[in-house]
PDB file of N, CA and C in Angstrom:
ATOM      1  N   UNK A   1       6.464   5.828  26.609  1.00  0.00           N
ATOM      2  CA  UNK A   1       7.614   6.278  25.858  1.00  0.00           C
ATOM      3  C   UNK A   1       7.320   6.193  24.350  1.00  0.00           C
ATOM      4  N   UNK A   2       8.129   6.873  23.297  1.00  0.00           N
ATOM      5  CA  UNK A   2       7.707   7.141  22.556  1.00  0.00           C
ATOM      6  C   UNK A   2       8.123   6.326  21.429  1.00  0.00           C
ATOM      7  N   UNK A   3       7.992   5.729  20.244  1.00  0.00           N
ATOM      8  CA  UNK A   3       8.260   4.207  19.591  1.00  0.00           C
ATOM      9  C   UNK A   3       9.744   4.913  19.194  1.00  0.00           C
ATOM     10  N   UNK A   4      10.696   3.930  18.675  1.00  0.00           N
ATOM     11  CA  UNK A   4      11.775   4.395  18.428  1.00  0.00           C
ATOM     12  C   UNK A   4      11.761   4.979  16.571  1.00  0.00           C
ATOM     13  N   UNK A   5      12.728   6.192  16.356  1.00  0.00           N
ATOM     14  CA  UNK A   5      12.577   6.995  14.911  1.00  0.00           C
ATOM     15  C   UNK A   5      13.178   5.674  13.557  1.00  0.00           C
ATOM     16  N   UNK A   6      13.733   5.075  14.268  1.00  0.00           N
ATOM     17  CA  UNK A   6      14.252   3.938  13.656  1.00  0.00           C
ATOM     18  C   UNK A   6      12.545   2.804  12.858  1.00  0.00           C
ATOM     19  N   UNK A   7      11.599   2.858  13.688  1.00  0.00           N
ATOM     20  CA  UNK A   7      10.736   2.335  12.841  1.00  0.00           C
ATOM     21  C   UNK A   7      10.599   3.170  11.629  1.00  0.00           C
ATOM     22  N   UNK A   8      10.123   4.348  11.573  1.00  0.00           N
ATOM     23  CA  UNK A   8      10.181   5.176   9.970  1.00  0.00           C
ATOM     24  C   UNK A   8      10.832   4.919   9.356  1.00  0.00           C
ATOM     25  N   UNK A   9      12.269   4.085   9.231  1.00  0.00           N
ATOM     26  CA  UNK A   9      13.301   4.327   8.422  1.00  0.00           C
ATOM     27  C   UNK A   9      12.747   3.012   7.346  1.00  0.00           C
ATOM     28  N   UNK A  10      11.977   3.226   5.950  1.00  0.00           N
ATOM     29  CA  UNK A  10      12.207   2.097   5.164  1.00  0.00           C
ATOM     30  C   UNK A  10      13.394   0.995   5.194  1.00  0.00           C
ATOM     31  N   UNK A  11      13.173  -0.134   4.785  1.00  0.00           N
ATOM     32  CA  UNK A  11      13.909  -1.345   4.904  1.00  0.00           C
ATOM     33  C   UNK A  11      15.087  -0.598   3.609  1.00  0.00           C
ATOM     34  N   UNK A  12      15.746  -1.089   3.088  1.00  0.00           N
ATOM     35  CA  UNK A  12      16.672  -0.865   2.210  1.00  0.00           C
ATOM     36  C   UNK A  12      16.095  -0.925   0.341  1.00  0.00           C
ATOM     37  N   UNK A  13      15.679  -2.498   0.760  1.00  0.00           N
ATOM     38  CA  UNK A  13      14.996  -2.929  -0.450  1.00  0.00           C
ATOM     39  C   UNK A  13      13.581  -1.627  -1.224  1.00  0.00           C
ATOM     40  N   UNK A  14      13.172  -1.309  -0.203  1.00  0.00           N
ATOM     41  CA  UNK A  14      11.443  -0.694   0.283  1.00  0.00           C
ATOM     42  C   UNK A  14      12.469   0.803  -1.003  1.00  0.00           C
ATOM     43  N   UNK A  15      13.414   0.964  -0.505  1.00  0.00           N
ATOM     44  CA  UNK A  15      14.009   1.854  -0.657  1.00  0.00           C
ATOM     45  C   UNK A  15      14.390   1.911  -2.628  1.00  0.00           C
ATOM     46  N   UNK A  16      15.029   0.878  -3.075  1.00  0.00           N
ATOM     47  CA  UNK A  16      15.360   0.189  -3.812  1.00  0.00           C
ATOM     48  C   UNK A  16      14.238   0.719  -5.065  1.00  0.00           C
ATOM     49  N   UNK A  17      13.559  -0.161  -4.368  1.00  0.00           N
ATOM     50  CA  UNK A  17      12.296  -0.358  -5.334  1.00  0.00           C
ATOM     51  C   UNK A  17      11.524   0.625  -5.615  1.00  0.00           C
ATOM     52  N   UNK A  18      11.503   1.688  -4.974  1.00  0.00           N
ATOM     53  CA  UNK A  18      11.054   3.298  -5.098  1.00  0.00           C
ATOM     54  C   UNK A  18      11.764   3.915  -6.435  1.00  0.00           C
ATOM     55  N   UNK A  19      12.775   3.746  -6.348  1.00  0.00           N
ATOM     56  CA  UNK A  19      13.855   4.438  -7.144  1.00  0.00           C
ATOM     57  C   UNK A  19      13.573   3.564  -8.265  1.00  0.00           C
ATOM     58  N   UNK A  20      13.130   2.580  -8.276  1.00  0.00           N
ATOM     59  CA  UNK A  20      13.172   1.591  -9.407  1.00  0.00           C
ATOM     60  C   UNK A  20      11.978   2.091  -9.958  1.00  0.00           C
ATOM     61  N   UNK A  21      10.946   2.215  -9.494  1.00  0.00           N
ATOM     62  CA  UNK A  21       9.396   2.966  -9.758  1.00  0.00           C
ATOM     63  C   UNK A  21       9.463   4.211 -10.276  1.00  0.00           C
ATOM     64  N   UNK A  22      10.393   4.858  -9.784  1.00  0.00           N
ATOM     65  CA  UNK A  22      10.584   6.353 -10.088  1.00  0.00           C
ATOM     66  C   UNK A  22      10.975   6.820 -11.529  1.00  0.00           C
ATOM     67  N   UNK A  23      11.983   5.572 -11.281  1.00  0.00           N
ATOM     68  CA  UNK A  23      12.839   5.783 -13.206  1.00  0.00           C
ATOM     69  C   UNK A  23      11.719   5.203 -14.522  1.00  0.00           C
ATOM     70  N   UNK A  24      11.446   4.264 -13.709  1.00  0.00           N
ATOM     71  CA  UNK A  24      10.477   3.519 -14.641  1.00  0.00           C
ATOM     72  C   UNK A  24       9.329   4.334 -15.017  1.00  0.00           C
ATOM     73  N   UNK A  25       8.393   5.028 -14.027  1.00  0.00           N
ATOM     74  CA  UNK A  25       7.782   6.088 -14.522  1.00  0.00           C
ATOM     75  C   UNK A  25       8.080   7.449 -15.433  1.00  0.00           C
ATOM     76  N   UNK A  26       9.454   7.847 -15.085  1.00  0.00           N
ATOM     77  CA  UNK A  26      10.196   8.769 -15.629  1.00  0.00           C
ATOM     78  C   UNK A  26       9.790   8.419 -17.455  1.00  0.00           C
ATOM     79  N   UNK A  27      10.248   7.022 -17.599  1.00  0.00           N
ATOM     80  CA  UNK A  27      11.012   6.453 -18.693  1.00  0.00           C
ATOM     81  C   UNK A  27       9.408   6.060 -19.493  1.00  0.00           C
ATOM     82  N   UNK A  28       9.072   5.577 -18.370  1.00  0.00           N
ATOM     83  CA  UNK A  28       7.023   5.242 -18.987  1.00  0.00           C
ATOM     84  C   UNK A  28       6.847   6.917 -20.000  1.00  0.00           C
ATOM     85  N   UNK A  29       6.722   7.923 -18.847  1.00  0.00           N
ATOM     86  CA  UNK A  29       5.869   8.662 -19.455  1.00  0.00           C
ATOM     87  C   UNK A  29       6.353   9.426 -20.131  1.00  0.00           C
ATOM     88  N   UNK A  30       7.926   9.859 -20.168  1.00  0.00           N
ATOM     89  CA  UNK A  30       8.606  11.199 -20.617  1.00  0.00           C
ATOM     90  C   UNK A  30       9.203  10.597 -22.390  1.00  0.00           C
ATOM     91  N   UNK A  31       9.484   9.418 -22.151  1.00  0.00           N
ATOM     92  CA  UNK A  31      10.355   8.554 -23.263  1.00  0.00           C
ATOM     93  C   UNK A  31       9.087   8.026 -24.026  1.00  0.00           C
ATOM     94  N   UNK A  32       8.686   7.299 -23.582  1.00  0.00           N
ATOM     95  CA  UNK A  32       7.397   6.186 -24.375  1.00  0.00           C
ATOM     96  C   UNK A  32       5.781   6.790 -24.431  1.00  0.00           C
ATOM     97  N   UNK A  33       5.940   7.762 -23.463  1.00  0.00           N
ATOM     98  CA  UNK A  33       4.589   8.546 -23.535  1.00  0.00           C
ATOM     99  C   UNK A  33       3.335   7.736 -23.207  1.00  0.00           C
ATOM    100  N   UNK A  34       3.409   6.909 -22.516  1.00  0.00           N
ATOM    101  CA  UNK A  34       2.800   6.275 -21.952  1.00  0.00           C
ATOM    102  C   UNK A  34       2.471   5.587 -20.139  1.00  0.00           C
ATOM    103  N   UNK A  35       1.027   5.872 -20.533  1.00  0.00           N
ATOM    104  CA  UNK A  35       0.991   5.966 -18.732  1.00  0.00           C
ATOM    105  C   UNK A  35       0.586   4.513 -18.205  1.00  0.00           C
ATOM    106  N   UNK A  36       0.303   3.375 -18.909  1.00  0.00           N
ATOM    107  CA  UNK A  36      -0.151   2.220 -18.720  1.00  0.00           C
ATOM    108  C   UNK A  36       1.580   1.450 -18.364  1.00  0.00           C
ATOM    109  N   UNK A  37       2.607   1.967 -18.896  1.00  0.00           N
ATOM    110  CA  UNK A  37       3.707   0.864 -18.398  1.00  0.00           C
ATOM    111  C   UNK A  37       3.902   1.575 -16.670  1.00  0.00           C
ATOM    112  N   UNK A  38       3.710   2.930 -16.361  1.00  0.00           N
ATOM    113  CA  UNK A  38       3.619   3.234 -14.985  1.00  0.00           C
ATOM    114  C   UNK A  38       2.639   2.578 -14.339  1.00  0.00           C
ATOM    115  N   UNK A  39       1.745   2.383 -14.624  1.00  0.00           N
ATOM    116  CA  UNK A  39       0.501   1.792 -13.234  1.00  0.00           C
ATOM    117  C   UNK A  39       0.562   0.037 -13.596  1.00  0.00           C
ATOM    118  N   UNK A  40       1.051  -0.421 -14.504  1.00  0.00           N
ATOM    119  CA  UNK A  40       1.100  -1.885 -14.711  1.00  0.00           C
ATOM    120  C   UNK A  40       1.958  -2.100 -13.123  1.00  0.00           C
ATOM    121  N   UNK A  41       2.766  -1.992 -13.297  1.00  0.00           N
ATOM    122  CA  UNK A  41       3.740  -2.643 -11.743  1.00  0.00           C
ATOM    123  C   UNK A  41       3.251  -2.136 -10.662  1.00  0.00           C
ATOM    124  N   UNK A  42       2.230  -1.295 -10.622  1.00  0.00           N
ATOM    125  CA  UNK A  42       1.532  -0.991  -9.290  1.00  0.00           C
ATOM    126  C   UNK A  42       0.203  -2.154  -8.917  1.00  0.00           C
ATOM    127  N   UNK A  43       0.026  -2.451 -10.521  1.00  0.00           N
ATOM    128  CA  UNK A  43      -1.014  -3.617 -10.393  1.00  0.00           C
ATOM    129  C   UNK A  43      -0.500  -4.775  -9.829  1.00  0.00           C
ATOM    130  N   UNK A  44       0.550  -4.742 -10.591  1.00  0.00           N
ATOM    131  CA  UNK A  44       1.446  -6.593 -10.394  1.00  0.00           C
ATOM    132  C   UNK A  44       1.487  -6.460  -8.583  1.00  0.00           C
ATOM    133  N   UNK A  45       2.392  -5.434  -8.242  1.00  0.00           N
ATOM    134  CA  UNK A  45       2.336  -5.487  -6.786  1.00  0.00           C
ATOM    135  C   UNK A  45       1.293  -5.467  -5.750  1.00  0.00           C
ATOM    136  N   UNK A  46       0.227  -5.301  -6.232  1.00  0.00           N
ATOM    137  CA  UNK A  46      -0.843  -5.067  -5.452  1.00  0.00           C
ATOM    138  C   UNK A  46      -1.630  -6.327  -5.271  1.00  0.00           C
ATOM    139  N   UNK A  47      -1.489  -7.009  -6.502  1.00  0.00           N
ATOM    140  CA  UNK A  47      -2.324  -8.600  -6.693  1.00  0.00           C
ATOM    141  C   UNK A  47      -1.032  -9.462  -6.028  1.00  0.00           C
ATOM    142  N   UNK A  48       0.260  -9.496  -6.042  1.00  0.00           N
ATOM    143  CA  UNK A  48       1.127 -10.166  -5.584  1.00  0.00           C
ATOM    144  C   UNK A  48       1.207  -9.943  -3.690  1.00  0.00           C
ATOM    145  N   UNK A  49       1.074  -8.912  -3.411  1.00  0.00           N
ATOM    146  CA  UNK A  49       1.238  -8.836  -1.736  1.00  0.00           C
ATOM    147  C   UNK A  49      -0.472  -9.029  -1.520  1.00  0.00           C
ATOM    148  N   UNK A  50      -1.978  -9.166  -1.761  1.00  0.00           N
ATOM    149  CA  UNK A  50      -2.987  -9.446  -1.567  1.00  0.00           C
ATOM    150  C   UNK A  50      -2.621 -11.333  -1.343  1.00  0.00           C
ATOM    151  N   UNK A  51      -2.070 -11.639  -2.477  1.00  0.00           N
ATOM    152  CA  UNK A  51      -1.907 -13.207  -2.534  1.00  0.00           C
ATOM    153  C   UNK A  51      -1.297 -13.472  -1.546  1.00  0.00           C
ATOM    154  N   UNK A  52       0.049 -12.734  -1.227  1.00  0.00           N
ATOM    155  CA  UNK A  52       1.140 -13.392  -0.527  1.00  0.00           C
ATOM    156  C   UNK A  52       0.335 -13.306   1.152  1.00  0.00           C
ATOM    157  N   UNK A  53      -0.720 -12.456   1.694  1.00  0.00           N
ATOM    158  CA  UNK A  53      -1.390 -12.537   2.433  1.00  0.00           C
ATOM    159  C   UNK A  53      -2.237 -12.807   2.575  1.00  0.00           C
ATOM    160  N   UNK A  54      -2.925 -13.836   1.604  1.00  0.00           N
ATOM    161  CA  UNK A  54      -4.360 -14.822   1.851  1.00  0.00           C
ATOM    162  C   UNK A  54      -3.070 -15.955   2.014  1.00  0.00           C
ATOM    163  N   UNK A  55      -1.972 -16.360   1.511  1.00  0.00           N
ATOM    164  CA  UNK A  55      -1.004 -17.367   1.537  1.00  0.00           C
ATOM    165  C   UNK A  55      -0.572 -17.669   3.257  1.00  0.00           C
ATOM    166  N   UNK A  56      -0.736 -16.660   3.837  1.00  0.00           N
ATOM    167  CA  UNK A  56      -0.428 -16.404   5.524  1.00  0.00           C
ATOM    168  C   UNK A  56      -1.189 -16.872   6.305  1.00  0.00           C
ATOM    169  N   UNK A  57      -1.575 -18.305   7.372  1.00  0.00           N
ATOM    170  CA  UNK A  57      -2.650 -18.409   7.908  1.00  0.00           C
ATOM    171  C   UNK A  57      -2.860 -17.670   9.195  1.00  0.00           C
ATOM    172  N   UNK A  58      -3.918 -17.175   9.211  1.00  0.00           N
ATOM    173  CA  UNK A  58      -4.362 -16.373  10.629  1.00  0.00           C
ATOM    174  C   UNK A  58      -3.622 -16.803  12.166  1.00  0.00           C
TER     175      UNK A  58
END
């Protein structure tokens, strides 16, 4: 059987935080003209969920 459509559905937050990325890029590149405040929080998140899963023991 086939997994339920309900797994695809992002969490709420997942959701949240998109929109939060979205504006922030908007606002990075269209307002401030700059592309380093867009990929900074892609960094932060990327070193923060790597940590939070060496933090997880097997």
């Amino acid at each position: 059987m086939a997994e339920p459509f309900t797994r695809l559905v992002p969490r709420p937050w997942l959701v949240v935080g998109a929109l939060a990325y979205v504006a922030l890029c908007w606002y990075a590149v269209v307002i401030q003209g700059s592309l380093l405040l867009a990929v900074v929080p892609l960094v932060v998140v990327a070193v923060a969920y790597r940590l939070s899963r060496r933090a997880v023991p097997a």
